[in-house]
Protein backbone atom coordinates (compact mmCIF):
# COMPACT_ATOMS: atom_id res chain seq x y z
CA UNK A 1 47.45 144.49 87.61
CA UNK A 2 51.05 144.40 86.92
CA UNK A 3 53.18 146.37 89.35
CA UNK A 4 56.41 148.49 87.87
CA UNK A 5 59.76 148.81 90.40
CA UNK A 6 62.64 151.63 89.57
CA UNK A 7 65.96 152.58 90.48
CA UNK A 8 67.12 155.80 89.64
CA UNK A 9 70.72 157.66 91.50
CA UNK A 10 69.52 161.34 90.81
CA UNK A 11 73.17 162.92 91.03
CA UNK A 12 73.84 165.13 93.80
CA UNK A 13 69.97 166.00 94.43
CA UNK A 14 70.82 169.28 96.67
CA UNK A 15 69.27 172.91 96.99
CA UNK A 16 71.13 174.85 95.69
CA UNK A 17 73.87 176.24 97.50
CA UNK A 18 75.02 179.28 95.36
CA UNK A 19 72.79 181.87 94.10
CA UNK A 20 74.12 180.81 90.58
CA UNK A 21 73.11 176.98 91.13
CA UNK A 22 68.93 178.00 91.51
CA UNK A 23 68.09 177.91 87.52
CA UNK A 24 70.50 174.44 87.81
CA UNK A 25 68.60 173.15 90.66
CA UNK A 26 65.16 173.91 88.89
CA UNK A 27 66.01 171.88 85.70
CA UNK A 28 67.36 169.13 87.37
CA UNK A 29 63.91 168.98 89.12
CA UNK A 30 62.17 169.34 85.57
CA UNK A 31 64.12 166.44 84.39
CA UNK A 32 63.97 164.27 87.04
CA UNK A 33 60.13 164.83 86.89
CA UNK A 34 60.23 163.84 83.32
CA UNK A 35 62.01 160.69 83.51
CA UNK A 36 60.22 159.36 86.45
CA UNK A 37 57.10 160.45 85.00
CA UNK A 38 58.47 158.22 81.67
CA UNK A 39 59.06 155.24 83.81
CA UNK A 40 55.10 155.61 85.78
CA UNK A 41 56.91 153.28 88.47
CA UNK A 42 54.93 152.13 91.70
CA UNK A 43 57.80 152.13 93.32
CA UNK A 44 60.80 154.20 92.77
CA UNK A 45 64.59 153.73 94.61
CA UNK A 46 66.66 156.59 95.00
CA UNK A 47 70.00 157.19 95.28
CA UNK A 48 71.95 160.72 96.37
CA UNK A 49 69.12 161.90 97.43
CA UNK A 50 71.16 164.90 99.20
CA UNK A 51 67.56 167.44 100.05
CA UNK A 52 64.64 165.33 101.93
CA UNK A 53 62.72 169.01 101.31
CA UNK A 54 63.56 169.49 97.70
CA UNK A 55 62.46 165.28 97.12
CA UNK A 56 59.43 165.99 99.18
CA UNK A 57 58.34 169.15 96.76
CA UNK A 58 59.35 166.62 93.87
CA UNK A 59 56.63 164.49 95.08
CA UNK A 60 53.76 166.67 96.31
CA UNK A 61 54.05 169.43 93.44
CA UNK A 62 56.01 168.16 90.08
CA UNK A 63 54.67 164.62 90.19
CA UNK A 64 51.61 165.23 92.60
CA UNK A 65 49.23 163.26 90.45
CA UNK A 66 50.99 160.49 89.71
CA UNK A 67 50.03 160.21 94.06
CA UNK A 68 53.54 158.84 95.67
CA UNK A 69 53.02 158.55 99.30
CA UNK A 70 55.96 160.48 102.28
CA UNK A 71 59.30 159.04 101.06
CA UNK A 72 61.15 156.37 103.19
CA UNK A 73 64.49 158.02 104.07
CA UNK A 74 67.72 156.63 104.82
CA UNK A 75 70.45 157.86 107.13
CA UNK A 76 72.98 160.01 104.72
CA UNK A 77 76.91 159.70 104.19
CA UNK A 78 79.22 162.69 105.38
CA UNK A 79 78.84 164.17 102.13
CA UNK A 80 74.80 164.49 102.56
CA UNK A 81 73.42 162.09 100.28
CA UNK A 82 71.20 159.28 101.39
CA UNK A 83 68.84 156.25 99.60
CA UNK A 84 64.93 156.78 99.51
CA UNK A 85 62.11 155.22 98.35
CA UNK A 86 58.94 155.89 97.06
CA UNK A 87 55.26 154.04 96.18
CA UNK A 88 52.31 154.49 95.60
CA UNK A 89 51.53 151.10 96.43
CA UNK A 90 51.16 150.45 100.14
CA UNK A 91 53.85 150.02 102.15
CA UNK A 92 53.13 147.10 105.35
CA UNK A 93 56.48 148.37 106.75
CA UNK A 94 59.33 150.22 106.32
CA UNK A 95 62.94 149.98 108.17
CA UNK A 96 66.37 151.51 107.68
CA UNK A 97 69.79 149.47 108.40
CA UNK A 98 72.20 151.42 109.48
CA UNK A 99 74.99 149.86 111.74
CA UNK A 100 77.28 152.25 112.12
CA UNK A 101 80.31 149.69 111.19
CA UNK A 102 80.38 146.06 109.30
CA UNK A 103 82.54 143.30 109.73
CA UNK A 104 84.79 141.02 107.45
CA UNK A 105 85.08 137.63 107.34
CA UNK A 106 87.85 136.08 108.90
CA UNK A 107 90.07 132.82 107.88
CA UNK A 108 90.41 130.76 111.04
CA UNK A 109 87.60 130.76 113.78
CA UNK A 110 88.96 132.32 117.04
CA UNK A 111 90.91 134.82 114.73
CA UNK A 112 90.62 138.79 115.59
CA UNK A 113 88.02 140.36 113.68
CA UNK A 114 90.04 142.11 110.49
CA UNK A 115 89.12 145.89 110.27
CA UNK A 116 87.43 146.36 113.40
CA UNK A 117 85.70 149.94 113.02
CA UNK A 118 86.98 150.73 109.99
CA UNK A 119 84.77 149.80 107.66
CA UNK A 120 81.16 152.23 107.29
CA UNK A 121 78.07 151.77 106.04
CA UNK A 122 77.92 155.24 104.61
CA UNK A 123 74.43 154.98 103.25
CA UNK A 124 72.08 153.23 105.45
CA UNK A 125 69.85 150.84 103.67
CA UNK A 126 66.32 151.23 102.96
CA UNK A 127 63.88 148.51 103.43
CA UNK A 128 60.51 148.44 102.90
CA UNK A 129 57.55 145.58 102.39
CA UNK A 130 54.57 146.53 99.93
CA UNK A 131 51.65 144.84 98.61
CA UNK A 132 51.48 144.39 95.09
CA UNK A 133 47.37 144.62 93.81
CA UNK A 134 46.88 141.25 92.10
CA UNK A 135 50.22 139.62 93.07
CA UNK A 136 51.76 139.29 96.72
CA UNK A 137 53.81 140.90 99.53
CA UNK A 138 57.49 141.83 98.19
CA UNK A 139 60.60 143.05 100.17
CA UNK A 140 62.53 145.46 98.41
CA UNK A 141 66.05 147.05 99.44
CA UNK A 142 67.91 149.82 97.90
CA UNK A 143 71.38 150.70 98.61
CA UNK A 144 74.32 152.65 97.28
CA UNK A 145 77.60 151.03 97.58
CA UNK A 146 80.91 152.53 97.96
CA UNK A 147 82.49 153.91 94.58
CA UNK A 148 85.06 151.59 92.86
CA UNK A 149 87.51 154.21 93.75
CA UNK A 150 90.89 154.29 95.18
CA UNK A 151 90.55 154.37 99.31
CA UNK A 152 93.80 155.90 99.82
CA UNK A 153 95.91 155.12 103.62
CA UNK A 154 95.13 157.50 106.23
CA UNK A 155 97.10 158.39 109.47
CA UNK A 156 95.54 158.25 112.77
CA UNK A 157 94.72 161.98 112.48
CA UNK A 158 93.02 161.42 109.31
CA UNK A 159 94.99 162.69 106.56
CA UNK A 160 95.42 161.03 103.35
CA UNK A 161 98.48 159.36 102.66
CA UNK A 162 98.81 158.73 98.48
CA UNK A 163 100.78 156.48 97.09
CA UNK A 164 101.13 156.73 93.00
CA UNK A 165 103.40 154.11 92.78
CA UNK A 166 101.53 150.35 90.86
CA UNK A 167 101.51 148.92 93.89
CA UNK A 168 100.07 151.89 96.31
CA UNK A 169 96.88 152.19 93.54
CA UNK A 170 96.53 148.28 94.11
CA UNK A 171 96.51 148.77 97.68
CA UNK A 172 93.85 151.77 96.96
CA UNK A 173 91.47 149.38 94.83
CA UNK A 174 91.96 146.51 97.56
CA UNK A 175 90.74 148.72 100.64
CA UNK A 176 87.98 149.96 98.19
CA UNK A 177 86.81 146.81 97.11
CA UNK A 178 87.18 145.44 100.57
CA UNK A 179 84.36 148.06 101.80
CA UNK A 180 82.00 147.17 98.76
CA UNK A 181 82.37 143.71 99.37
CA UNK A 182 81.64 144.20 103.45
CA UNK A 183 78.51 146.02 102.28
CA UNK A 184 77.46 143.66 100.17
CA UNK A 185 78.10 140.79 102.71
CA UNK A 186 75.66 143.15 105.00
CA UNK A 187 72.97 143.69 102.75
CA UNK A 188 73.07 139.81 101.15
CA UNK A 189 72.89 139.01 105.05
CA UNK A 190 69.36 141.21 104.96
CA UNK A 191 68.23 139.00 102.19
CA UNK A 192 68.81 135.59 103.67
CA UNK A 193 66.93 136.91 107.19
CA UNK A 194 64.07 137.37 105.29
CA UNK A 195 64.14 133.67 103.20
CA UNK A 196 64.85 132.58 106.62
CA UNK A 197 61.31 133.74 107.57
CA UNK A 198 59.76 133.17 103.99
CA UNK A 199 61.44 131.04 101.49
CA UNK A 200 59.33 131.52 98.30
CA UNK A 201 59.52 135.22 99.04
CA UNK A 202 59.40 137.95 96.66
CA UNK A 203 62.54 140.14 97.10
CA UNK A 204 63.72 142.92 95.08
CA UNK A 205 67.51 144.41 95.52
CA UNK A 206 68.29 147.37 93.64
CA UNK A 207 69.95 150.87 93.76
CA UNK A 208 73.19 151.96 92.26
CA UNK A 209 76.06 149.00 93.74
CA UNK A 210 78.83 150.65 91.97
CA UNK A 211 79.98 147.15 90.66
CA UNK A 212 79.65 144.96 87.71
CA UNK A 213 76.98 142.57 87.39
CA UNK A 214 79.61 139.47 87.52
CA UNK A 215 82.14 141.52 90.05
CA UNK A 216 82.36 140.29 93.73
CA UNK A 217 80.23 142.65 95.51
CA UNK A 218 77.27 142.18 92.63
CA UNK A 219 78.08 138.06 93.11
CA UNK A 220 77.50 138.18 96.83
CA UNK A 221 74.25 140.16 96.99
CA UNK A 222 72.93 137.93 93.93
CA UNK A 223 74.05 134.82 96.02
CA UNK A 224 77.00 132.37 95.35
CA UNK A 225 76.23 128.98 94.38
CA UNK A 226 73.36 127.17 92.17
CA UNK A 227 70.04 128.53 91.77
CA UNK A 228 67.49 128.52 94.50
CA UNK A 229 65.01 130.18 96.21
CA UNK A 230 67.70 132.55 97.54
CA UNK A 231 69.27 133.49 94.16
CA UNK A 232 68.86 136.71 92.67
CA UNK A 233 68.64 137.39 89.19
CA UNK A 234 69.68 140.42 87.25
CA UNK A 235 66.36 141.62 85.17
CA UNK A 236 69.15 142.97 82.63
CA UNK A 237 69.19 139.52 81.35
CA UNK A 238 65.99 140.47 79.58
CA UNK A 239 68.07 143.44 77.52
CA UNK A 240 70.34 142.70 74.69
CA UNK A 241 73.80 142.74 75.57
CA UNK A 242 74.61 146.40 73.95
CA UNK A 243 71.35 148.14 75.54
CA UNK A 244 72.62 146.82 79.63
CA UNK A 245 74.64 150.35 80.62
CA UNK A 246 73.33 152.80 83.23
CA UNK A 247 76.41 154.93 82.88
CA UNK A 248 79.77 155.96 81.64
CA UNK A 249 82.88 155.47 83.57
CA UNK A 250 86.16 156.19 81.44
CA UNK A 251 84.03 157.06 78.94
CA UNK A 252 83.10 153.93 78.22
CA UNK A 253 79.52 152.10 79.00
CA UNK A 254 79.19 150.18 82.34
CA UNK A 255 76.12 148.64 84.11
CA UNK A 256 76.21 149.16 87.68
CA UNK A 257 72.72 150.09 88.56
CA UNK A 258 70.50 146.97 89.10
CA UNK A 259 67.45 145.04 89.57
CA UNK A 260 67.97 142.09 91.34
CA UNK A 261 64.71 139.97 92.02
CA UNK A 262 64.16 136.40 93.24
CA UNK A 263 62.69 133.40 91.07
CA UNK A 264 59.64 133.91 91.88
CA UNK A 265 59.43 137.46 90.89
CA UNK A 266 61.77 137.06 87.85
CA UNK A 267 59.05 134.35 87.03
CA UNK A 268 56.45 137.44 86.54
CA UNK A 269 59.22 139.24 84.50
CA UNK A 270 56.89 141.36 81.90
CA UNK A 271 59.67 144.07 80.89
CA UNK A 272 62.77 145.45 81.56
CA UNK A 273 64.25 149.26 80.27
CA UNK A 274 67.25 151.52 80.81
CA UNK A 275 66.67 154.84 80.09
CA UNK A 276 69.73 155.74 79.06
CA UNK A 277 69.00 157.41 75.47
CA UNK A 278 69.95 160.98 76.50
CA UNK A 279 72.54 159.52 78.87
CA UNK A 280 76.10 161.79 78.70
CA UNK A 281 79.77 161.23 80.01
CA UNK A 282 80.21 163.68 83.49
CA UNK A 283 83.96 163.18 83.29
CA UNK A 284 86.10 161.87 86.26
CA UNK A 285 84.77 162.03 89.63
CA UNK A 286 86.39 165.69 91.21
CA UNK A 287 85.14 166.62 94.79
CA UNK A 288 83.36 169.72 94.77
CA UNK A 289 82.31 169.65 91.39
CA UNK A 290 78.86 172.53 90.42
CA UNK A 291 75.68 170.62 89.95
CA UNK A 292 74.18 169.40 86.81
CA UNK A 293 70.98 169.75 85.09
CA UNK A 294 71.15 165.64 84.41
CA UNK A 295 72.38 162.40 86.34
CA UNK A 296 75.37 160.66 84.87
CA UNK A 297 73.12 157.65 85.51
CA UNK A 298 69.79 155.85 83.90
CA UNK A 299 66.89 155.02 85.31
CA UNK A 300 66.03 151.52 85.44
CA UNK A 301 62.54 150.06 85.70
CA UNK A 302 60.68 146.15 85.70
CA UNK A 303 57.60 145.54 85.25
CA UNK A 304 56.38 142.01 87.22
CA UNK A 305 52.53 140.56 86.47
């Protein structure tokens, strides 16, 4: 029996918070319902998940046959939003990482640790081991990285300091790219303690990583070097080149929702879609922005047998 494995970041999956945003709030659950329902995954990761109650009606009402167990939650950011996951597969265990800060790596050993408290793990991440009917045991971890944003300088009281200038955007990208890659370091850290344990492991990664599939952060989790048992491989290998995009930033189509699965799960690679046909263009991120009857990103989903 082949087993299928999602990601899917819903977009800002709140009640709603205006008497205006209820009819919104409804069809977002409609299509949510309908795309999951498309993908019939055994096990779905979610990103900005922002209501555990409205996900839990999702589950026991809209998609009630389709028989997803509770959802795993994560810890959420300051904004709300959080990671889950959901199966209808069993689940052996389930954990959530969430250290409160992460470290960087530093040049000399002895040196002062670069960053010290500054850097969050916003969204914890969610970890959970299932058995796959006719296969084996597989870890799989979702996570949603920092956005490829600007991180502007604060002062000590908070407030943002902007700098428009070429070089105060560069210093922007670097502190946001800084705290992508520092996740990333974390959560390829969580793969290698578990092919420390088991090194013919089946591990899935996957979740929106706001990154590239050849960027930094994306090259970290997947694991630098030559293959091994350790490596993880994109399943959007298995797409032509002009059908890998889970979004639009700029306009323009970007990948940055993945799978990323071990060799010996990529080994029992049946399929791989994007559902991106109805897929639209949100605009520029704004803060505060009304909610949306669709997600500005695709759901993903492998199948393994």
């Amino acid at each position: 029996m082949p087993i299928r494995i999602a990601t899917f970041n819903l977009k800002d999956f709140f009640l709603p918070r205006v008497e205006r945003e209820r009819a919104v709030v409804e069809a977002k659950v409609a299509n949510v319902a309908v795309e999951l329902r498309r993908a019939q995954a055994d096990v779905v990761a979610l990103q900005e998940v922002g209501s555990a109650e409205l996900l839990d009606r999702l589950v026991t009402k809209e998609l009630a046959d389709l028989g997803y167990g509770a959802p795993v939650l994560g810890t959420e950011d300051g904004r709300g939003i959080r990671c889950a996951i959901l199966s209808r597969v069993p689940i052996l265990w389930s954990q959530v990482h969430a250290p409160k800060t992460l470290p960087f790596p530093i040049f000399v050993e002895g040196d002062p640790e670069p960053f010290p408290g500054r850097i969050p793990l916003r969204r914890g991440i969610v970890h959970v081991r299932v058995e796959a009917p006719d296969l084996f045991e597989i870890d799989i971890l979702t996570a949603h990285f920092k956005s490829n944003l600007g991180t502007p300088l604060k002062t000590s009281d908070g407030r943002e300091l902007v700098d428009p200038s070429p070089r105060g955007r560069g210093e922007a990208s670097m502190r946001s790219l800084v705290r992508r890659s520092a996740e990333a370091l974390y959560l390829r850290g969580l793969v290698d303690d578990v092919f420390r344990q088991l090194p013919d492991h089946a591990v899935c990664v996957l979740g929106d990583l706001n990154d590239t599939v050849d960027s930094m952060p994306v090259r970290i989790v997947r694991g630098e070097g030559t293959l091994e048992s350790g490596h993880l491989r994109p399943c959007a290998d298995l797409l032509p080149a002009e059908n890998r995009f889970s979004c639009y930033h700029g306009g323009g189509p970007l990948l940055i929702d993945h799978v990323l699965v071990s060799e010996r799960l990529f080994r029992r690679s049946r399929s791989y879609a994007i559902q991106n046909e109805k897929l639209r263009y949100h605009g520029p991120h704004v803060d505060d922005l009304p909610l949306t009857e669709d997600s500005d990103h695709a759901l993903c989903v492998a199948e393994f047998g």
